[in-house]
Protein backbone atom coordinates (compact mmCIF):
# COMPACT_ATOMS: atom_id res chain seq x y z
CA UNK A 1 144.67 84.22 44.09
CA UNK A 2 142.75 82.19 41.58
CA UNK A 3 140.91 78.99 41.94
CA UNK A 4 143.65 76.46 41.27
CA UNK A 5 145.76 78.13 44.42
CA UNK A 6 142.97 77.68 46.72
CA UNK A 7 142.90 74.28 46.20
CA UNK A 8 139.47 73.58 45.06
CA UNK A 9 140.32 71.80 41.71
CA UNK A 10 138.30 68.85 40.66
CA UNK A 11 135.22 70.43 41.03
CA UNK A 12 133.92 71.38 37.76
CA UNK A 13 132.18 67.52 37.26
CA UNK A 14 131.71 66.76 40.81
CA UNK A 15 128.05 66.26 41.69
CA UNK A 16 127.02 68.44 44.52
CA UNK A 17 126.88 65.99 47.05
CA UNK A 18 131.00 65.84 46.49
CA UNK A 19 131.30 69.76 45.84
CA UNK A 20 129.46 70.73 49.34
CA UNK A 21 131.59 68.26 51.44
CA UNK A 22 134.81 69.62 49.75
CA UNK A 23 133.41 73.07 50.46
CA UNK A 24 132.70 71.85 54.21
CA UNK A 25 135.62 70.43 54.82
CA UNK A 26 138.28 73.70 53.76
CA UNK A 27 135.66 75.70 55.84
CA UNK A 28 135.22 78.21 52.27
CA UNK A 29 134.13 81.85 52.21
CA UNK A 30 132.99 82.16 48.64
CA UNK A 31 130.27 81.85 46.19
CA UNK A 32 129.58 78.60 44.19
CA UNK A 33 128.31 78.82 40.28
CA UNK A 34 126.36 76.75 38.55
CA UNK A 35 126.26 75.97 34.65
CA UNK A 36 123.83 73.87 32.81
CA UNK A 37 124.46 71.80 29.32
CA UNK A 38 124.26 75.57 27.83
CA UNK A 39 126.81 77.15 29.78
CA UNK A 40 124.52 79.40 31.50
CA UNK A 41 124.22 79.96 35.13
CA UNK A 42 120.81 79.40 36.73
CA UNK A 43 121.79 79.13 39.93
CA UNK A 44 124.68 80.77 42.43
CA UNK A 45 124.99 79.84 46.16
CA UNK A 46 127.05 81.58 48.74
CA UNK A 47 129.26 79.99 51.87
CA UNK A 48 130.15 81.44 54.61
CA UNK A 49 133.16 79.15 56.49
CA UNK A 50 131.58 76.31 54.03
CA UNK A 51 128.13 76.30 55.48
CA UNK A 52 125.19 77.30 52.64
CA UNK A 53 123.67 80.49 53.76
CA UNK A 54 122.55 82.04 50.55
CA UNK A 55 121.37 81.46 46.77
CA UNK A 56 120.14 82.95 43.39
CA UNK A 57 117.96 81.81 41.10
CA UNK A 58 117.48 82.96 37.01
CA UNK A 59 114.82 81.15 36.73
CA UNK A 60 113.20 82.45 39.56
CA UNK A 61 113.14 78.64 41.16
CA UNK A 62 111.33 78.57 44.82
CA UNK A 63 110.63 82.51 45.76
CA UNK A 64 110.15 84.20 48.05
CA UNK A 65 106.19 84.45 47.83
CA UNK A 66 105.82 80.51 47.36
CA UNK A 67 107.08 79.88 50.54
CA UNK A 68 104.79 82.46 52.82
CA UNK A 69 101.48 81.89 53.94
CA UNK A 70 99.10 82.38 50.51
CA UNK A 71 97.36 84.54 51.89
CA UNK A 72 100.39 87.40 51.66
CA UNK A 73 100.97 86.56 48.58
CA UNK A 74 98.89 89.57 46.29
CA UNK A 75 101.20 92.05 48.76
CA UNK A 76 104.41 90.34 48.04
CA UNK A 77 103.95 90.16 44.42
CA UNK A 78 103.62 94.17 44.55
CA UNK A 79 106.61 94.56 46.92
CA UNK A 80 108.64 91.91 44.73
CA UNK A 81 107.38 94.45 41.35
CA UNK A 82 108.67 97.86 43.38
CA UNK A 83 111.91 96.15 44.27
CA UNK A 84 112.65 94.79 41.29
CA UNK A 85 111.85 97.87 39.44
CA UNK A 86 114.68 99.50 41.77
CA UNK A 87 116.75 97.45 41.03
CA UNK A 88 116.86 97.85 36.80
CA UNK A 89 117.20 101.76 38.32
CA UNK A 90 120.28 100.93 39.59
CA UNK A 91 119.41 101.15 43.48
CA UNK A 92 119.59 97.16 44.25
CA UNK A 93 117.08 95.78 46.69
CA UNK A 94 116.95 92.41 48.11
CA UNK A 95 113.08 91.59 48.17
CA UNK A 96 113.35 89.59 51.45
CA UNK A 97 114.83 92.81 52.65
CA UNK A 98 111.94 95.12 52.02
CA UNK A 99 109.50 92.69 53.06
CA UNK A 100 111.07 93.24 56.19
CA UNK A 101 111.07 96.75 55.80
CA UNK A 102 107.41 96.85 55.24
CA UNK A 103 106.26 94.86 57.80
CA UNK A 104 104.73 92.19 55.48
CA UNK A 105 106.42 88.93 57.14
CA UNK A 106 108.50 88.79 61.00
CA UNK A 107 112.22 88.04 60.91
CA UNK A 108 111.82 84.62 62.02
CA UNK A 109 108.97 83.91 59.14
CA UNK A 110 111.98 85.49 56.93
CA UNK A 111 114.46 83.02 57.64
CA UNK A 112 112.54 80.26 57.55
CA UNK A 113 111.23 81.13 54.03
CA UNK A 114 114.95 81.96 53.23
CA UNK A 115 116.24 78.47 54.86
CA UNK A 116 113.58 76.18 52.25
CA UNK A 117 114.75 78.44 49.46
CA UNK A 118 117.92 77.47 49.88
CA UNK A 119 117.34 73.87 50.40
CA UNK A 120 114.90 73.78 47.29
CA UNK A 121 117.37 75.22 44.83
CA UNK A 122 120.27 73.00 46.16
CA UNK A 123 118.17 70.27 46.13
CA UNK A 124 117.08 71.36 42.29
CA UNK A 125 120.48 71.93 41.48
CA UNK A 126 121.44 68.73 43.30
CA UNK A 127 119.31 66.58 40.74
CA UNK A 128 120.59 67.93 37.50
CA UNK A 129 122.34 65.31 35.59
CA UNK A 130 124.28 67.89 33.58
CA UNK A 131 125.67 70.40 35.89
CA UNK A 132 129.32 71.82 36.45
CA UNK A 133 130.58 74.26 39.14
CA UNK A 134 133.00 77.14 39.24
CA UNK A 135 134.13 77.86 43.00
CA UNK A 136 135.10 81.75 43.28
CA UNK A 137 136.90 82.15 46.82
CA UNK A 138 136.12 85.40 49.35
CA UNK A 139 133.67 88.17 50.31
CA UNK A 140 134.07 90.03 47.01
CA UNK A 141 130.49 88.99 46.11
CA UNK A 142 129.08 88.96 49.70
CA UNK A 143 127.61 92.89 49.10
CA UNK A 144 124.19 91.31 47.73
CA UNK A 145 124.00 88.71 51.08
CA UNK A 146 122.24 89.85 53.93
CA UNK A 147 124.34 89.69 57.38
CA UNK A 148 120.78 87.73 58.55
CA UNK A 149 120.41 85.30 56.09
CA UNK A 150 120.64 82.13 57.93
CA UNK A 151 123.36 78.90 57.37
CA UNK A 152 122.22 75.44 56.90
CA UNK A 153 123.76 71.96 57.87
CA UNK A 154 125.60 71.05 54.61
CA UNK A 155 125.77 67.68 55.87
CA UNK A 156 122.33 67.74 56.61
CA UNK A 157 120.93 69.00 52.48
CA UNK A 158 124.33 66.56 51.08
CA UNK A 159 121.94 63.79 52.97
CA UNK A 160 118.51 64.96 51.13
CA UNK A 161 120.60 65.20 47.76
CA UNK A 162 121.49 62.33 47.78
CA UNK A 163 117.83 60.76 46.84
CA UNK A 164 117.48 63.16 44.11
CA UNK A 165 121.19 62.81 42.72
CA UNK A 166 121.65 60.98 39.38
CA UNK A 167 123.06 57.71 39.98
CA UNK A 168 125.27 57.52 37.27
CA UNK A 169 127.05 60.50 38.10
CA UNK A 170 127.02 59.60 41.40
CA UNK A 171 128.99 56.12 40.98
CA UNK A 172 130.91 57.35 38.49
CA UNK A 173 132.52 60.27 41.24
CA UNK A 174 132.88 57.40 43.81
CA UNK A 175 134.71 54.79 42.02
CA UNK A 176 137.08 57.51 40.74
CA UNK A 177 138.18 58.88 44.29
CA UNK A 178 138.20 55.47 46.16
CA UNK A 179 141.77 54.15 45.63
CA UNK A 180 140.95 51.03 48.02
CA UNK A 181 139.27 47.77 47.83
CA UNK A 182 138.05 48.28 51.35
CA UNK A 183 136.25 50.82 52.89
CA UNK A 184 135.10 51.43 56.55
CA UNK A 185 134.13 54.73 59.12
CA UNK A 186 136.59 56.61 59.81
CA UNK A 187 138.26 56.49 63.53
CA UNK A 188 138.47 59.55 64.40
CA UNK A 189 135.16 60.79 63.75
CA UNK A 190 132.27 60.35 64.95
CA UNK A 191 128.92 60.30 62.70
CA UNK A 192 126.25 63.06 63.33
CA UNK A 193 122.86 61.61 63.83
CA UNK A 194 121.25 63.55 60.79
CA UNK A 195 123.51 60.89 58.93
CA UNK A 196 121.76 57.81 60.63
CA UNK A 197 117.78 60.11 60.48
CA UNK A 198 118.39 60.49 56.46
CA UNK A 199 120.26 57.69 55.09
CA UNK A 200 120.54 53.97 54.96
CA UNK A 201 121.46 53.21 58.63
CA UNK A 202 121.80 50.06 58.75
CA UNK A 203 124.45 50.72 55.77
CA UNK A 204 126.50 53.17 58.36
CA UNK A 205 126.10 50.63 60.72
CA UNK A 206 127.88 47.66 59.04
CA UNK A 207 130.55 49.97 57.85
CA UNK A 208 132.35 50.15 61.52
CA UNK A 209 134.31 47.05 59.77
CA UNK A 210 135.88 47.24 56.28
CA UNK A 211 133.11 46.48 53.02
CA UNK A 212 134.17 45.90 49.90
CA UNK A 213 133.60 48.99 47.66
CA UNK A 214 132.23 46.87 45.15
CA UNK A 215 129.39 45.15 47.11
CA UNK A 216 129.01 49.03 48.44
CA UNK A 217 128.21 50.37 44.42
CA UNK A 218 125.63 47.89 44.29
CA UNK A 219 122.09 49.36 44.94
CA UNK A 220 121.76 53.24 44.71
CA UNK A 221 120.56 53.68 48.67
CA UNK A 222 123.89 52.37 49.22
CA UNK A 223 126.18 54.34 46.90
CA UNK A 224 124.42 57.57 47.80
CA UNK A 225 124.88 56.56 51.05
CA UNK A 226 128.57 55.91 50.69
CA UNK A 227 129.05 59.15 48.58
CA UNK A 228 127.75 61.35 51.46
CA UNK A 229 130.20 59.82 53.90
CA UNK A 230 132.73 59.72 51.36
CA UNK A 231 132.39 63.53 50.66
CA UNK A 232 132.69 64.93 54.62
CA UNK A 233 135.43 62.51 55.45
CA UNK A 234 133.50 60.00 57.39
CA UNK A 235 135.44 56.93 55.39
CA UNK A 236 138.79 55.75 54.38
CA UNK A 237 140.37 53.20 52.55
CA UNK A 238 141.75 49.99 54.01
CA UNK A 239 143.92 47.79 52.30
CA UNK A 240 143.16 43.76 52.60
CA UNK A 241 144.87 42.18 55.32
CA UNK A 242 148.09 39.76 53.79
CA UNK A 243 147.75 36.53 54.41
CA UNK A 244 151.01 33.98 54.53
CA UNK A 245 151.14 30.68 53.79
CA UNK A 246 153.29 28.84 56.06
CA UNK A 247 154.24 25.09 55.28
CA UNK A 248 154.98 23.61 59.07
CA UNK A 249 157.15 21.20 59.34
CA UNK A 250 156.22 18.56 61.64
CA UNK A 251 159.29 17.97 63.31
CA UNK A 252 159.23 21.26 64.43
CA UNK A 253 156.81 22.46 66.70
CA UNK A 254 155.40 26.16 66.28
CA UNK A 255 156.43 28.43 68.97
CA UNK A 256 154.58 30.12 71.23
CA UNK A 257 154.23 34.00 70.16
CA UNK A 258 156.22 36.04 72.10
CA UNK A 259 154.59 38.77 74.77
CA UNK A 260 154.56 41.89 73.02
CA UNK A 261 154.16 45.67 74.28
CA UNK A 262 150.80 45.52 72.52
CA UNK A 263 149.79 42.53 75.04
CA UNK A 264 150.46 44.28 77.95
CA UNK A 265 147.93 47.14 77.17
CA UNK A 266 145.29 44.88 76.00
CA UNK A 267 145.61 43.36 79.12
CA UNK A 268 145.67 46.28 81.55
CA UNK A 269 143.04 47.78 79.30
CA UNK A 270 141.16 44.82 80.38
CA UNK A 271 141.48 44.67 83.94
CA UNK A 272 140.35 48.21 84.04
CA UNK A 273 137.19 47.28 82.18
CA UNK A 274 136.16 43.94 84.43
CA UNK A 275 137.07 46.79 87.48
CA UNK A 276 134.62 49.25 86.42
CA UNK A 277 136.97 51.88 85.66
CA UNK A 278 135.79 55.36 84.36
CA UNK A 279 136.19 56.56 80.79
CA UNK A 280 138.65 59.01 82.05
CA UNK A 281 140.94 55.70 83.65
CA UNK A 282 140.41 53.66 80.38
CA UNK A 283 142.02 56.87 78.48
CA UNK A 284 145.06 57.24 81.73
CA UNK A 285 143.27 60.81 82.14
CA UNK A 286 142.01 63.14 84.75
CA UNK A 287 138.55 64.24 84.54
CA UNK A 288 139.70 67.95 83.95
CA UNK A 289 141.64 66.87 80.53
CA UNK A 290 141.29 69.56 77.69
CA UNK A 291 139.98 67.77 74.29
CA UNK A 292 143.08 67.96 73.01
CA UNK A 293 144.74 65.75 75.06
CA UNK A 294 141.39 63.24 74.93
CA UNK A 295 141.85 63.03 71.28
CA UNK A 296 146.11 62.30 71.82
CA UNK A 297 145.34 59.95 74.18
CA UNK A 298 142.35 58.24 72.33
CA UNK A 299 144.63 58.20 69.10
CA UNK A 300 147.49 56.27 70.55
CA UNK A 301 145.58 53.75 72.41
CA UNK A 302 143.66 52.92 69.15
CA UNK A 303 146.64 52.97 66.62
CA UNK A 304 148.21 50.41 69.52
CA UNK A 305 145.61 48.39 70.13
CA UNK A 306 143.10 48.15 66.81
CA UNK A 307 142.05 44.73 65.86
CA UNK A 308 143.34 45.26 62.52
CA UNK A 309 147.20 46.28 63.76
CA UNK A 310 147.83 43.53 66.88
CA UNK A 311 149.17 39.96 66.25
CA UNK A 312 146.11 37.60 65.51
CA UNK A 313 146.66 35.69 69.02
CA UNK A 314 145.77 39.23 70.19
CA UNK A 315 142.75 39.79 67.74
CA UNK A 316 139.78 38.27 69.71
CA UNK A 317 140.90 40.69 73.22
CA UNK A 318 141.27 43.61 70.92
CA UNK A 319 137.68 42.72 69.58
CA UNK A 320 136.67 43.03 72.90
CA UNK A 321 138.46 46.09 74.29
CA UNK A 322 138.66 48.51 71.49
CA UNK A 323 134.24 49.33 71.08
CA UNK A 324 135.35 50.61 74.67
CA UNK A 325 137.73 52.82 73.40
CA UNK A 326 135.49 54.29 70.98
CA UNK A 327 132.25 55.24 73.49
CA UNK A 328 134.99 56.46 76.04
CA UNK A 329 136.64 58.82 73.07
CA UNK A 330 132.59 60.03 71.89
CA UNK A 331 131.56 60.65 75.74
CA UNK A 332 134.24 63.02 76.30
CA UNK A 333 135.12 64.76 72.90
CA UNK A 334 131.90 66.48 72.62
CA UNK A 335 131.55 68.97 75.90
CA UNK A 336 127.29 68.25 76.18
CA UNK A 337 127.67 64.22 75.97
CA UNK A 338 131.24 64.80 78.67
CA UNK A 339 128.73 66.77 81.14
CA UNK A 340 125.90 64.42 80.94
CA UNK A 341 128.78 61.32 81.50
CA UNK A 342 130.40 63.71 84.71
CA UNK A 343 126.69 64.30 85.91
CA UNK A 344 126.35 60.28 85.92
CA UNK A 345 129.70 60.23 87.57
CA UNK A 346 128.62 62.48 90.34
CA UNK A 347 125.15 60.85 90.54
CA UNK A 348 126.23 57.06 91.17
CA UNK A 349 129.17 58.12 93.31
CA UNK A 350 131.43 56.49 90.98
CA UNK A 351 133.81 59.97 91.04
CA UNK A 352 136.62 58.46 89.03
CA UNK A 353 137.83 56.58 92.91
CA UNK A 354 137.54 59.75 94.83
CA UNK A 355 136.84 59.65 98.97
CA UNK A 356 138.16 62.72 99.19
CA UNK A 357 135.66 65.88 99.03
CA UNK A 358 138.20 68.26 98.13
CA UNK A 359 139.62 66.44 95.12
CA UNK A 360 135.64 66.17 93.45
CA UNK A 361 135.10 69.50 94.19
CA UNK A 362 138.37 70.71 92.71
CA UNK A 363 137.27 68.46 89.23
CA UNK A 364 133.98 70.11 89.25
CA UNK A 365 135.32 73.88 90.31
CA UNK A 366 138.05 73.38 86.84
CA UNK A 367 135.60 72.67 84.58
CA UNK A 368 133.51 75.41 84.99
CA UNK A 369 135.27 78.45 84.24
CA UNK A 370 136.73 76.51 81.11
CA UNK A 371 133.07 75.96 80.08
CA UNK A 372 132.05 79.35 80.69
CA UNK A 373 135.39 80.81 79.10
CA UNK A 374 134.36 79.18 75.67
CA UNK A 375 130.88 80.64 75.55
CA UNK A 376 128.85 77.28 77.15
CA UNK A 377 127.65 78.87 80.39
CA UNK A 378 124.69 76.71 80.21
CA UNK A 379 127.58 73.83 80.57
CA UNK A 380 129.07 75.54 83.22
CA UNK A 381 126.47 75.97 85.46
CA UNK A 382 125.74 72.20 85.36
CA UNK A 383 129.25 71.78 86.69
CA UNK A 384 127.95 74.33 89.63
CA UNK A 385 125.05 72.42 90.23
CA UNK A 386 127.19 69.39 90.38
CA UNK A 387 129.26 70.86 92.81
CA UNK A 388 126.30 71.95 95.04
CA UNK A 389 125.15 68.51 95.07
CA UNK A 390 128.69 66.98 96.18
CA UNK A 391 128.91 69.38 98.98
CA UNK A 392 125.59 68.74 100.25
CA UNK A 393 126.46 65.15 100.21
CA UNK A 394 129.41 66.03 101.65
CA UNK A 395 128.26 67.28 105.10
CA UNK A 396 125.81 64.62 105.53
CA UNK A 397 128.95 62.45 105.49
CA UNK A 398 127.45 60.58 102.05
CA UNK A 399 130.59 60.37 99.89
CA UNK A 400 130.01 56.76 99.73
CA UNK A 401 132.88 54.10 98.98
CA UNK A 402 134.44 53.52 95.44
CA UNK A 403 137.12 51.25 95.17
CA UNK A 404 141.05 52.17 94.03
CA UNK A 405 141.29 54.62 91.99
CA UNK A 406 144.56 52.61 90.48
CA UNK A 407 147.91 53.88 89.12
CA UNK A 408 146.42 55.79 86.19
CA UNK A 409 143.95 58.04 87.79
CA UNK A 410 146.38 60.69 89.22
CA UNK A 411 143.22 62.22 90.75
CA UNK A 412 146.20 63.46 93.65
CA UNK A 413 147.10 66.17 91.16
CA UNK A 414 143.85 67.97 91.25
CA UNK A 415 143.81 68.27 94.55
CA UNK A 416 147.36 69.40 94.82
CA UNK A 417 146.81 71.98 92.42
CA UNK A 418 149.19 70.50 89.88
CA UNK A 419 146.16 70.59 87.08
């Protein structure tokens, strides 16, 4: 299957902040090329499921020896001459590898020399204002890449790139693959904080509301910034808002806008918030929802109720409702940050409305097998300690009183079994 069939065209002129995120994003098994103004290829960098986990150098950029303690460096000279004299005999030897063998350096000194040789050469590569890339998809090439060699963030190096990428190139990439005036964060996605550690936060920040791409372009924190975000997905395009001009009348009064099905959630969205409601009630979930259904749920009450969708007499409630929305989507679509928010549940008594023992300890029983099933035991046994706790408080009569747990809890159905 060759390149153009696996979807990775566009490439060739990309800088490397674009190519990893495309990379990233398709999840690719392959190895990337490199080719300076000569057409020759100093570097090549192997993916595995689009995460950077391997890289080779012509010019010999960052080894091996540079990166270990200089003290071991005389004895990995002579272990780098043996190996590569094996390998012009035709028996190929990785020299990382027979350092290993030889006891010279542990595994864990290994793959951390390993992980800052791959940074460095990205980062090289990264800052070369003449580069071009050929992406070759599969293991063919894989033979030469140790099963240990270890897989860095790509969102995490596309962040340190980005102070050493050519600006140029860089704005040049950007204004050619936004097709909007607008640009904000993307809904459905939540930013990782190596994104807010690395780049121009206060940048990510202002972007939860739609910037104009232009005033984005114009300092090069910003567009570096942008192109990051722009390469994993984290924006999209927004078109302006149309605006119409009416001419009133004056004999005719303007009439009131009409209730709408959009009104009516706001407003029982609302009433759930001044009540206290859990993030599970705001969502009309039970707290032993898979993420699937968080994320349907989450979808459709932001595509009904986003301040840039609803009437404009609506605008100012949506304001108000929708940041709600978001923390209540973040808290439970990420299994560590939904245990924490359950523990704080638990903790404060505020059990989603539950009196009843045997409905919180039929939450807490569901979620841990689930947890445990999908390789987070760790998880799961919080959800035992939880349920510990509850019982304890249980039989000292200490399941204190939480108000209604209203029509959209459905909390009944756990303890009926129906979950």
């Amino acid at each position: 299957m060759n390149q153009e069939d696996r979807g990775l065209t566009g490439i060739e002129q990309a800088p490397l902040i674009a190519v990893l995120g495309r990379v990233y994003a398709d999840r690719r098994t392959g190895a990337l090329r490199m080719f300076d103004k000569a057409g020759s290829i100093p570097f090549v960098f192997w993916f595995k499921r689009g995460f950077p986990c391997f890289s080779y150098s012509r010019d010999r950029v960052a080894t091996i020896g540079e990166l270990l303690p200089a003290q071991r460096r005389s004895l990995v000279d002579d272990i780098a001459q043996r190996a590569l004299a094996g390998n012009r005999s035709g028996s190929r030897t990785l020299i990382g590898q027979a350092l290993l063998s030889e006891g010279v350096v542990s595994f864990e000194e290994l793959q951390q020399a390993l992980s800052g040789q791959l940074q460095r050469r990205l980062l090289c590569c990264a800052s070369s204002p003449d580069a071009s890339f050929q992406w070759d998809e599969g293991m063919d090439e894989f033979g030469i890449v140790p099963l240990s060699s270890p897989l860095l963030n790509p969102l995490e190096v596309a962040a340190r790139a980005a102070a050493a990428a050519p600006y140029a190139r860089v704005r040049e990439w950007v204004q050619a693959a936004v097709a909007h005036p607008l640009l904000r964060l993307a809904m459905d996605r939540r930013i990782p904080p190596v994104v807010h550690r690395l780049l121009a936060e206060s940048l990510v920040d202002s972007l939860a509301r739609p910037q104009p791409v232009q005033r984005l372009l114009d300092t090069p924190s910003q567009l570096r910034t942008v192109c990051v975000l722009l390469a994993f997905g984290y924006l999209e395009g927004v078109e302006p808002p149309r605006i119409e001009i009416e001419t009133p009348t004056a004999a005719a009064p303007r009439p009131e806008p009409p209730r709408t099905e959009d009104e009516s959630l706001l407003a029982r969205l609302s009433r759930l918030l001044k009540c206290g409601a859990s993030y599970y009630e705001l969502l009309g979930l039970v707290p032993t929802a898979p993420r699937d259904e968080i994320k349907h749920a989450y979808r459709n009450l932001a595509f009904g109720i986003h301040p840039d969708r609803v009437p404009p007499h609506l605008a100012a409630v949506s304001r108000d409702v929708f940041p709600h929305l978001v923390d209540a989507y973040h808290a439970l679509s990420r299994e560590r940050l939904r245990t924490e928010y359950d523990a704080r549940l638990v903790a404060l008594g505020g059990t989603a409305g539950l009196h009843d023992l045997s409905h919180v300890a039929a939450w807490l029983s569901a979620r841990s097998p689930y947890l445990d099933r999908i390789g987070l035991s760790t998880l799961a046994g919080e959800y035992r300690r939880m349920l510990v706790s509850v019982q304890g408080m249980g039989s000292m009569g200490r399941i204190g009183p939480i108000g209604p747990i209203g029509p959209i809890g459905r909390m009944e159905d756990i303890g009926a079994g129906r979950i």
